[in-house]
Protein backbone atom coordinates (compact mmCIF):
# COMPACT_ATOMS: atom_id res chain seq x y z
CA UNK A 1 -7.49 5.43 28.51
CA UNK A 2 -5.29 2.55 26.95
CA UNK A 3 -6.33 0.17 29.07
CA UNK A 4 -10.02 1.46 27.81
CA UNK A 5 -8.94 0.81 24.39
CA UNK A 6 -7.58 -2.33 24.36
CA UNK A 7 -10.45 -3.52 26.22
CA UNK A 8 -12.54 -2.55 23.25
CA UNK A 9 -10.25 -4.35 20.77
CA UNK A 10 -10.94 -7.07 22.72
CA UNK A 11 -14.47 -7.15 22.33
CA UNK A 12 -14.43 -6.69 18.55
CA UNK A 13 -16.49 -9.33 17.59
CA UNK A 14 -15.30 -10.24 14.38
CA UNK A 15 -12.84 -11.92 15.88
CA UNK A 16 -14.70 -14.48 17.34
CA UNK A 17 -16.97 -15.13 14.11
CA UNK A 18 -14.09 -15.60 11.96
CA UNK A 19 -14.29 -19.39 13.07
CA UNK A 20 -17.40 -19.29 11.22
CA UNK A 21 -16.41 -17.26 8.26
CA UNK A 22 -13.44 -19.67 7.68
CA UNK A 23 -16.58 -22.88 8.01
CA UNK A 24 -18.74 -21.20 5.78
CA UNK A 25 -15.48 -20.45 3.37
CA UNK A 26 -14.81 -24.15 3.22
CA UNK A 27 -18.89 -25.42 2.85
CA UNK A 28 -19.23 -22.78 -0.31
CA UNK A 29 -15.45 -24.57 -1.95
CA UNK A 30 -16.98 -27.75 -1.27
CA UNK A 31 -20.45 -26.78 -2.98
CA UNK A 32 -18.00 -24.57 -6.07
CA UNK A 33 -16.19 -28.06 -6.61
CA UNK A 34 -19.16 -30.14 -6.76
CA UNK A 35 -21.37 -27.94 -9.02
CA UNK A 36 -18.02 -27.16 -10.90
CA UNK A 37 -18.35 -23.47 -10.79
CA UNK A 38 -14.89 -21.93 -11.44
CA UNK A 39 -15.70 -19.12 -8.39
CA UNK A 40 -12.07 -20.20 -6.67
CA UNK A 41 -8.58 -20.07 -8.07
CA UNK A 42 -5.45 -21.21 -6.14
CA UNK A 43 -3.00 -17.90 -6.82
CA UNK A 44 -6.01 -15.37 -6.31
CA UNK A 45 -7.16 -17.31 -3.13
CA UNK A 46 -3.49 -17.05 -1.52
CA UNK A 47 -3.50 -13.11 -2.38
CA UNK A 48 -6.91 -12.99 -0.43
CA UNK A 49 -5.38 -14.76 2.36
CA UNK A 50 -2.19 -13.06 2.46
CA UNK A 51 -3.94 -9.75 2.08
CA UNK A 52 -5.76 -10.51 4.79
CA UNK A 53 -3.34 -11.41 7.38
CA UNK A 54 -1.12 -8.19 5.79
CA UNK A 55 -4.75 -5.72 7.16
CA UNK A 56 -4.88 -7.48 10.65
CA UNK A 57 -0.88 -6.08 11.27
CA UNK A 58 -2.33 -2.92 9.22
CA UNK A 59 -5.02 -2.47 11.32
CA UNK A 60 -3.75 -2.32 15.20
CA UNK A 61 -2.08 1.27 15.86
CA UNK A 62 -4.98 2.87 13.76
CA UNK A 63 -7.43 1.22 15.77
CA UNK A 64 -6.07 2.30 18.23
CA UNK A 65 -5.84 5.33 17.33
CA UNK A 66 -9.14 5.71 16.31
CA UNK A 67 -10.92 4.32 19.67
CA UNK A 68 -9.06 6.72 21.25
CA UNK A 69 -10.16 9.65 19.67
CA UNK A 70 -13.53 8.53 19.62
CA UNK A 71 -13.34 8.50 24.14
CA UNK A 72 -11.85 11.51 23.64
CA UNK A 73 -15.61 12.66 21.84
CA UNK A 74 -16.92 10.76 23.96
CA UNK A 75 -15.86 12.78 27.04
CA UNK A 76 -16.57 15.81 24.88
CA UNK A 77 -20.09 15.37 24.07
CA UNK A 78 -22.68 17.24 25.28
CA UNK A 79 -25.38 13.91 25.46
CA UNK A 80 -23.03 11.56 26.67
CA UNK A 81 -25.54 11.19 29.61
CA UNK A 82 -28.58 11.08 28.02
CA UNK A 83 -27.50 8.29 25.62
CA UNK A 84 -27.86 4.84 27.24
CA UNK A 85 -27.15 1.32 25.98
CA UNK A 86 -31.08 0.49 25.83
CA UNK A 87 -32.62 -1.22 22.98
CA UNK A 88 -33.71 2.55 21.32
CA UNK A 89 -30.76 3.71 21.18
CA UNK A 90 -29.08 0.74 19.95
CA UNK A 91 -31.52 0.94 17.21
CA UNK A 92 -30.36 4.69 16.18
CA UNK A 93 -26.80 3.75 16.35
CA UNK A 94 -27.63 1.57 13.52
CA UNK A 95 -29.32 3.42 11.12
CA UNK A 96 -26.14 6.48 12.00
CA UNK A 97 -23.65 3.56 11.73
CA UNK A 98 -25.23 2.52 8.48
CA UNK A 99 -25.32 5.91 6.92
CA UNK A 100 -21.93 6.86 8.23
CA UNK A 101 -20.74 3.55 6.20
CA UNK A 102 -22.25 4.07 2.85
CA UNK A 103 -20.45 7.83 2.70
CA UNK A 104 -17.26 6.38 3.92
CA UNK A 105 -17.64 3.50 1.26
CA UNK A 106 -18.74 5.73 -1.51
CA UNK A 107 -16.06 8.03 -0.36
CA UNK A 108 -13.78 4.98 -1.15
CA UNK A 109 -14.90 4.58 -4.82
CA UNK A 110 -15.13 8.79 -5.44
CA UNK A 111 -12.22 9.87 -4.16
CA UNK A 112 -8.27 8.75 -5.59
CA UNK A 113 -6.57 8.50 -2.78
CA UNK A 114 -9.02 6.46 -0.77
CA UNK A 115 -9.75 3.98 -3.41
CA UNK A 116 -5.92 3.49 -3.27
CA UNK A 117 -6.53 2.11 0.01
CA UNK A 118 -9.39 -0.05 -0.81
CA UNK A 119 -8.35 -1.55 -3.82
CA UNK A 120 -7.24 -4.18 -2.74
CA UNK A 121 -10.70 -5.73 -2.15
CA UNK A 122 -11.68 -5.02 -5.59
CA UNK A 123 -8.86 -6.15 -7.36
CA UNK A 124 -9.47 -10.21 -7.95
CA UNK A 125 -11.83 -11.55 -11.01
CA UNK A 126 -13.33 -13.78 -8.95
CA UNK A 127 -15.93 -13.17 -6.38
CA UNK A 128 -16.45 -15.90 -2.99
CA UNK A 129 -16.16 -15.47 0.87
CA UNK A 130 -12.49 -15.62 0.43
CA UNK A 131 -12.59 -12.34 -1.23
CA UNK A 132 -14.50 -11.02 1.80
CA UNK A 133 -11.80 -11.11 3.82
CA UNK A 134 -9.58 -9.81 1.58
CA UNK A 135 -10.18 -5.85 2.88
CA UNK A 136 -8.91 -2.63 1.71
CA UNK A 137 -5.50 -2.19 3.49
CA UNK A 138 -4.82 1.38 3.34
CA UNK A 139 -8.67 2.27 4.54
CA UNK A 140 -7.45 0.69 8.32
CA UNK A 141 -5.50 3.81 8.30
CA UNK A 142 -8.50 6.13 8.58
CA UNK A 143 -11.77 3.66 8.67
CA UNK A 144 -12.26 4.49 12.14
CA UNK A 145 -11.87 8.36 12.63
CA UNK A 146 -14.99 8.31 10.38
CA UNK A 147 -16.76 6.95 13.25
CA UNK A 148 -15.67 9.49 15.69
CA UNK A 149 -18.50 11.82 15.34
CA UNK A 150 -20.99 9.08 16.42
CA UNK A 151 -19.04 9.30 19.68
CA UNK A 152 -19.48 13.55 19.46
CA UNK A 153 -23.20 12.11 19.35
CA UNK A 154 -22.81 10.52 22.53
CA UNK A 155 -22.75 6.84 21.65
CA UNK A 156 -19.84 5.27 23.83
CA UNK A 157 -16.86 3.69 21.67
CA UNK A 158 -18.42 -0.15 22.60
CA UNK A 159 -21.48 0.51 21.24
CA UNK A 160 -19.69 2.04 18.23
CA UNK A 161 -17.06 -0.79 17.95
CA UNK A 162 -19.65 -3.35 18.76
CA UNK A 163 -21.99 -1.92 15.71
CA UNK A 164 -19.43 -1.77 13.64
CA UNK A 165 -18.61 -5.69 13.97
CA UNK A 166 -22.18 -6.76 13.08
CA UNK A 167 -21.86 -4.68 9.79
CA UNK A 168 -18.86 -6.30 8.93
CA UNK A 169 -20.42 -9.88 10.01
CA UNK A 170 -23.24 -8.91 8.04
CA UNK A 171 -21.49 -8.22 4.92
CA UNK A 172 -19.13 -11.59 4.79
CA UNK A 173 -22.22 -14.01 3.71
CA UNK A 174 -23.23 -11.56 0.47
CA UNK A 175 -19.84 -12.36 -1.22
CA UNK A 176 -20.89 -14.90 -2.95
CA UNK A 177 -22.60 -16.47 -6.19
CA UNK A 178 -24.28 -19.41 -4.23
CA UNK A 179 -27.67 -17.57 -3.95
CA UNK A 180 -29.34 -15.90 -6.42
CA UNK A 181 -32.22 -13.69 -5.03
CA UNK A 182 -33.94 -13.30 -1.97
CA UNK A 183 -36.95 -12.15 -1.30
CA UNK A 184 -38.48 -9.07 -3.18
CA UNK A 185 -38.67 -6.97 0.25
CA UNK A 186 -35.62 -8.60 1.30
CA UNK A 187 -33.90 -7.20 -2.19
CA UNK A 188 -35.47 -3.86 -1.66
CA UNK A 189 -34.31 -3.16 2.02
CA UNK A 190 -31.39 -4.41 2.35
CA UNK A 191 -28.06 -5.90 1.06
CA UNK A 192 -28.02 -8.72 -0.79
CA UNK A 193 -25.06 -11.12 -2.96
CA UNK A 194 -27.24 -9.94 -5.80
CA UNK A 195 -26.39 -6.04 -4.92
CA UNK A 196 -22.82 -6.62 -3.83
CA UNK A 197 -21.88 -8.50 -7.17
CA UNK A 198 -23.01 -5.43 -8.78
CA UNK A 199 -20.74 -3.49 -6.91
CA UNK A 200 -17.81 -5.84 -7.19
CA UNK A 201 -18.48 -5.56 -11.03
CA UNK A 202 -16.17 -3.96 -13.55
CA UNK A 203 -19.03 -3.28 -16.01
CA UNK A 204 -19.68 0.31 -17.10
CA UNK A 205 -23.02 0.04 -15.83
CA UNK A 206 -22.49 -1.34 -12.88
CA UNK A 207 -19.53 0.64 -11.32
CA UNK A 208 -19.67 2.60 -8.44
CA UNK A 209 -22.96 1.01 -7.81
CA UNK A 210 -24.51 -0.34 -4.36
CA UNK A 211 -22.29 1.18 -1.28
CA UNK A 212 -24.46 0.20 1.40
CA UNK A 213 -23.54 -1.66 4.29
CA UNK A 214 -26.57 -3.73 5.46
CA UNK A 215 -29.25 -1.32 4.14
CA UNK A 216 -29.45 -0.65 0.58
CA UNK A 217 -31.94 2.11 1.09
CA UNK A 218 -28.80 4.73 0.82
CA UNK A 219 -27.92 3.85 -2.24
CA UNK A 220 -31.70 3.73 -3.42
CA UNK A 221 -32.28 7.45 -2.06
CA UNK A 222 -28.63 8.58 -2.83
CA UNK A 223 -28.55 7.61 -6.78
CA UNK A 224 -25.93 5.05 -6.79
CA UNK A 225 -28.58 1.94 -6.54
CA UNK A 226 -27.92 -0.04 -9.73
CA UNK A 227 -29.77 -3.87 -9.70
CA UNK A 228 -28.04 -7.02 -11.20
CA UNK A 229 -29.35 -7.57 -14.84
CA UNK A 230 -30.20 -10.81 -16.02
CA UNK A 231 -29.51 -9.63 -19.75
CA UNK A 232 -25.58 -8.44 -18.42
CA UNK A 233 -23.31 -11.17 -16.21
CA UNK A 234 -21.23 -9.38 -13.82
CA UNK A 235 -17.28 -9.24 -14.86
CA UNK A 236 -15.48 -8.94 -11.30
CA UNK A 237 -12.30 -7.28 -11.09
CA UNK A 238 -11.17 -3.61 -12.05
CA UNK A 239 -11.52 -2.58 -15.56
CA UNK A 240 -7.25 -2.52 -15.92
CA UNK A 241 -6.50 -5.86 -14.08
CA UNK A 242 -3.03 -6.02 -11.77
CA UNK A 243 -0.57 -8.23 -13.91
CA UNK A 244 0.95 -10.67 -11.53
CA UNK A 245 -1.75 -9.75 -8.52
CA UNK A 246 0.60 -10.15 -5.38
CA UNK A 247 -0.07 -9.31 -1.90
CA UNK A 248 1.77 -6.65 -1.74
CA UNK A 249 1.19 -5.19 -5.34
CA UNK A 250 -2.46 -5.99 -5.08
CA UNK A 251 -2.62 -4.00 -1.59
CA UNK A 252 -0.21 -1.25 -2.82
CA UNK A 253 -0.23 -0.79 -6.75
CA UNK A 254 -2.43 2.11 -6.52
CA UNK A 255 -0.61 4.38 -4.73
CA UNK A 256 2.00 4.42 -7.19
CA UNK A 257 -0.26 4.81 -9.95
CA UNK A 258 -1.54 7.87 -8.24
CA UNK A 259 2.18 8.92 -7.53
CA UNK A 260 3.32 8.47 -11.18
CA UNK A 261 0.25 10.51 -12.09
CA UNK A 262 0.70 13.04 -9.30
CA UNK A 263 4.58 13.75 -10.66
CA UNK A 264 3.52 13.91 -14.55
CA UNK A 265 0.85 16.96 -13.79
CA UNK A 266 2.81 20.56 -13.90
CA UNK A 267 0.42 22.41 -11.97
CA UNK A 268 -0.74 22.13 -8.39
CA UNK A 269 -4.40 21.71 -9.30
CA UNK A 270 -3.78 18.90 -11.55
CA UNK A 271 -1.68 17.60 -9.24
CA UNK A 272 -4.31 18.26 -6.36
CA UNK A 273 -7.05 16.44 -8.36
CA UNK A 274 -5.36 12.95 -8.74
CA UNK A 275 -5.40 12.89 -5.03
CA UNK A 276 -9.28 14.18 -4.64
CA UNK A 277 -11.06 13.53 -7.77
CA UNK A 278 -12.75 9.89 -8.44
CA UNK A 279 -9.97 7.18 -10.20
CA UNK A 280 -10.00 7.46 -13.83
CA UNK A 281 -9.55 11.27 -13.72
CA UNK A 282 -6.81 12.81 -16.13
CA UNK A 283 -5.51 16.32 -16.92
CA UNK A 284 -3.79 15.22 -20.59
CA UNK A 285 -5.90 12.29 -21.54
CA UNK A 286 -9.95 10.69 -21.64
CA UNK A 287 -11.79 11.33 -18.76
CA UNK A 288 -12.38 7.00 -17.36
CA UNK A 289 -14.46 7.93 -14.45
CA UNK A 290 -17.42 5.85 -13.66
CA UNK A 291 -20.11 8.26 -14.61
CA UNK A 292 -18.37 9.49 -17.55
CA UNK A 293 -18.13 6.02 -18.81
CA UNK A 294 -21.72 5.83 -18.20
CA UNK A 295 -22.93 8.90 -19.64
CA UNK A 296 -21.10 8.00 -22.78
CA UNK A 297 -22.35 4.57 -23.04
């Protein structure tokens, strides 16, 4: 089975675009610096880099992990033999890979102990393709097992692994503040920079907003669509910055903030909730979660 595995790793295809990721990084610095928009800054873009490099070390024995479960579901399912790498089935695989995404990624934002682990790509003010590859570090450590009941499904772990890539490819190019809008049916179907500024924004209104992956439509059906206002610039960030934003405070700070938290409650509920509740929760103080905020604004 290892030998399976790694031969999967090996076809993860953002790999071989991040060539391109790194061009396109250096065409939008070039077009910042010319039209003087302050959308890069020297200390936050080392943290993105570092953080990055820190999730591809991060990321190998739960990959591995992961891939191997999902043969192991794989082997276990039931329609293993019906489902076939033709162009239908390719096309269900990404509407399930989709949907499996925007839970996982609202899971990240709802619940404490997995926005711990993907702070990290929230937590710089400034928004460009560098911050795209700055990813959540602790989310490598389960990301994938979410994707093991696609394999239950029947979908073999390439086609799983191979989906998941051209999400992630997809989502690089709308990290940035280079394009506006596009098209109206465009803005309505899928993805855009516009709806992923909004949901790198620290703005009450705007937080917890726009999960999807490629398709937007989740959020839209789901209640967590929120479009970018023209009347209300997005702030990025979190709404209690990191002082001195490391890599390894901006890819770890949370989880002692949770700890701290976790050791102040006195009973096991509490102490329960800090872990499963949505960041902002508290058992002695205001209630800072993102729909409370709302509702009270």
């Amino acid at each position: 089975m290892l030998e399976s595995v790694m031969a999967v790793m090996q076809d993860d295809w953002v790999m071989v675009a991040l060539p391109f990721f790194l061009l396109a990084l250096l065409i939008e610095w070039l077009w910042a610096r010319k039209q003087l928009q302050p959308i890069y800054e020297k200390s936050d873009f080392a943290t993105s880099m570092g953080i990055m490099v820190l999730t591809v070390f991060v990321d190998i024995v739960p990959k591995i992990l992961g891939i191997s479960l999902m043969f192991i579901c794989y082997e276990a399912s039931p329609f293993k033999d019906i489902v076939t790498r033709t162009l239908p089935f390719w096309v269900l695989l990404f509407f399930l890979d989709d949907f499996t995404y925007y839970w996982f990624h609202r899971g990240n934002h709802e619940v404490r102990f997995m926005w711990a682990g993907h702070i990290s790509h929230h937590n710089s003010q400034y928004y460009n393709l560098g911050t795209a590859l700055r990813q959540g570090v602790g989310e490598r450590v389960i990301k994938y097992f979410a994707w093991c009941p696609l394999a239950l499904l029947g979908f073999d772990p390439v086609m799983i692994v191979t989906m998941l890539s051209l999400s992630l490819i997809y989502q690089y190019w709308i990290h940035t503040t280079a394009i506006d809008r596009m098209p109206r049916w465009y803005e309505f179907l899928l993805n855009t920079p516009s709806h992923h500024r909004v949901h790198h924004a620290s703005n009450i209104r705007y937080l917890d907003r726009n999960h999807g992956a490629t398709l937007i439509i989740w959020d839209r059906l789901f209640g967590t669509f929120s479009d970018e206002s023209t009347t209300e610039p997005v702030s990025y960030g979190l709404t209690a910055n990191i002082d001195n934003p490391t890599v390894l405070r901006s890819a770890f700070n949370e989880y002692s903030n949770m700890a701290r938290d976790f050791s102040r409650a006195t009973q096991w509920r509490d102490k329960l909730r800090y872990i499963f509740l949505a960041p902002g929760w508290s058992h002695d103080g205001p209630d800072k979660r993102s729909n409370t905020l709302r509702r009270e604004a």
